[in-house]
Each structure stands twice: as structure tokens, then as C-alpha cells.
Protein backbone atom coordinates (compact mmCIF):
# COMPACT_ATOMS: atom_id res chain seq x y z
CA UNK A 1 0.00 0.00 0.00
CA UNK A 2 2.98 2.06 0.85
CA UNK A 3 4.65 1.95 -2.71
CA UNK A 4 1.41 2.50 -4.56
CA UNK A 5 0.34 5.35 -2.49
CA UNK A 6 3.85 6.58 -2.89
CA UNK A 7 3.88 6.46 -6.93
CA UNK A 8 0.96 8.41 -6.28
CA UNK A 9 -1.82 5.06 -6.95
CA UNK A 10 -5.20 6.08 -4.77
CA UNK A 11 -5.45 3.31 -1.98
CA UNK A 12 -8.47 2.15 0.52
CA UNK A 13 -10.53 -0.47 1.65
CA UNK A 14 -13.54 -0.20 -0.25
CA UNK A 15 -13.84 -2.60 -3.26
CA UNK A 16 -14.45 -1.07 -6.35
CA UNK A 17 -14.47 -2.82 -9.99
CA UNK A 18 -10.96 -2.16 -11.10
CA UNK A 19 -8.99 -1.90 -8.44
CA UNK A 20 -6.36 -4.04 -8.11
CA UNK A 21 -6.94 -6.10 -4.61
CA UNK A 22 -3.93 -7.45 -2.34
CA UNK A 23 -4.06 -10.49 -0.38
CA UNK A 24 -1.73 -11.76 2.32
CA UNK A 25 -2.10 -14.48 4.45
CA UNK A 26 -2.44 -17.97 4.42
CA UNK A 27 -2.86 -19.81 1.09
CA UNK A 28 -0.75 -17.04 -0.87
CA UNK A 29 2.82 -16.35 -0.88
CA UNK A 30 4.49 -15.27 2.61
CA UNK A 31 7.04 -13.03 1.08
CA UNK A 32 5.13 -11.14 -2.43
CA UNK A 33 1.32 -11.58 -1.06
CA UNK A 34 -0.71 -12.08 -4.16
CA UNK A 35 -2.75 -9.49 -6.22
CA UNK A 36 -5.80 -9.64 -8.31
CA UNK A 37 -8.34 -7.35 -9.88
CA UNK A 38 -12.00 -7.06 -9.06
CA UNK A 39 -14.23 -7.46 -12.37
CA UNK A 40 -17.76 -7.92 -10.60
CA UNK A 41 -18.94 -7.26 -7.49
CA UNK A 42 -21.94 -8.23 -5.31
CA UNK A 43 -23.19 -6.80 -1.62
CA UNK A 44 -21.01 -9.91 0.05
CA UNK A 45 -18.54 -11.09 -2.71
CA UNK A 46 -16.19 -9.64 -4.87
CA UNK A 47 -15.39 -11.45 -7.92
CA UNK A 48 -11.78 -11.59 -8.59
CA UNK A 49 -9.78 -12.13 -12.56
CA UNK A 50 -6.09 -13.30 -11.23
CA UNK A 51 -2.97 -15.24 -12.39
CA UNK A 52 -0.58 -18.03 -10.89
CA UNK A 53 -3.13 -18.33 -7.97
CA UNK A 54 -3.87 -22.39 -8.27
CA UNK A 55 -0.96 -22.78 -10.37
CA UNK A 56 1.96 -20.97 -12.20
CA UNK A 57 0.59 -19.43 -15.49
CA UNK A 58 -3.13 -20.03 -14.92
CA UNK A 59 -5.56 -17.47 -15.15
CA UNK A 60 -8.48 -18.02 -12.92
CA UNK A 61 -11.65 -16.34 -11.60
CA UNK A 62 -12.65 -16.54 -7.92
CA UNK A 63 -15.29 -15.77 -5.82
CA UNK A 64 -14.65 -13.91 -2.43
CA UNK A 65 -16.06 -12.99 0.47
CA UNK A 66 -15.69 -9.31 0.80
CA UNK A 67 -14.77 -9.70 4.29
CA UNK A 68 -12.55 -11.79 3.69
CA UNK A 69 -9.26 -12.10 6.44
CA UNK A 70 -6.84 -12.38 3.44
CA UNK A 71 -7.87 -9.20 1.83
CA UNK A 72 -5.41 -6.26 2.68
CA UNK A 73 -6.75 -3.35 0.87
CA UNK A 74 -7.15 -2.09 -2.74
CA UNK A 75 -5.44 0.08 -5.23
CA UNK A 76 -7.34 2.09 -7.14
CA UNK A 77 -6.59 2.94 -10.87
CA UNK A 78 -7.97 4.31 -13.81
């Protein structure tokens, strides 16, 4: 959040379609976290387009709880 803030990148923790969401936590890697983006959203889930998440190269789409623990915050871009 620090470095996209810094490069001047709008940051919260509201989803939005768009912004690109960052996960941390168990089930993604300790060191780099893991980042998606949000392409659909409903009142409890965000729907997330990501890559290498169930397996290096794959592109998948996931459904997730928007209260989800792993969530960290989101960037928002244009």
C-alpha cells in the first residue's frame, strides 16, 4: 500500500471494480502476497480475474467474500 500510495496510486478499503486487490495471508505467498483485480462485485462477494493463484501461469476467476481475512486493501486505478 505504501509503494502504490507513494507512486501516487489512490489506496483504501472499499472494493471497487478495477482496483487491483492485495491479499496476504495464508494460502498465498508469505514473502510477495498475491494481487488480483475485481471485475464484478456483489453486496457480500467480490469477484476476482487473477494469475498463478492455483498454479503458475493459470488465469483463474474466484469468488470472495468481501470480508474476507486475506484481503489487505485495494489500489485504485484508472
Amino acid at each position: 500500500m505504501k509503494n502504490a500510495a507513494a507512486a501516487g496510486n489512490a489506496t483504501g478499503y472499499t472494493p471497487t471494480i478495477g482496483a487491483i486487490v492485495q491479499f496476504e495471508g495464508r494460502g498465498y505467498n508469505p514473502y510477495y502476497g498475491h494481487v488480483g483485480i475485481v471485475i464484478d462485485m456483489t453486496s457480500t462477494h467480490i469477484i476476482v480475474s487473477d494469475m498463478n493463484y492455483r498454479a503458475l501461469g493459470e488465469v483463474t476467476t474466484r469468488k470472495i467474500p468481501i470480508n474476507d481475512r486475506s484481503i489487505q486493501w485495494y489500489i485504485y486505478v484508472d
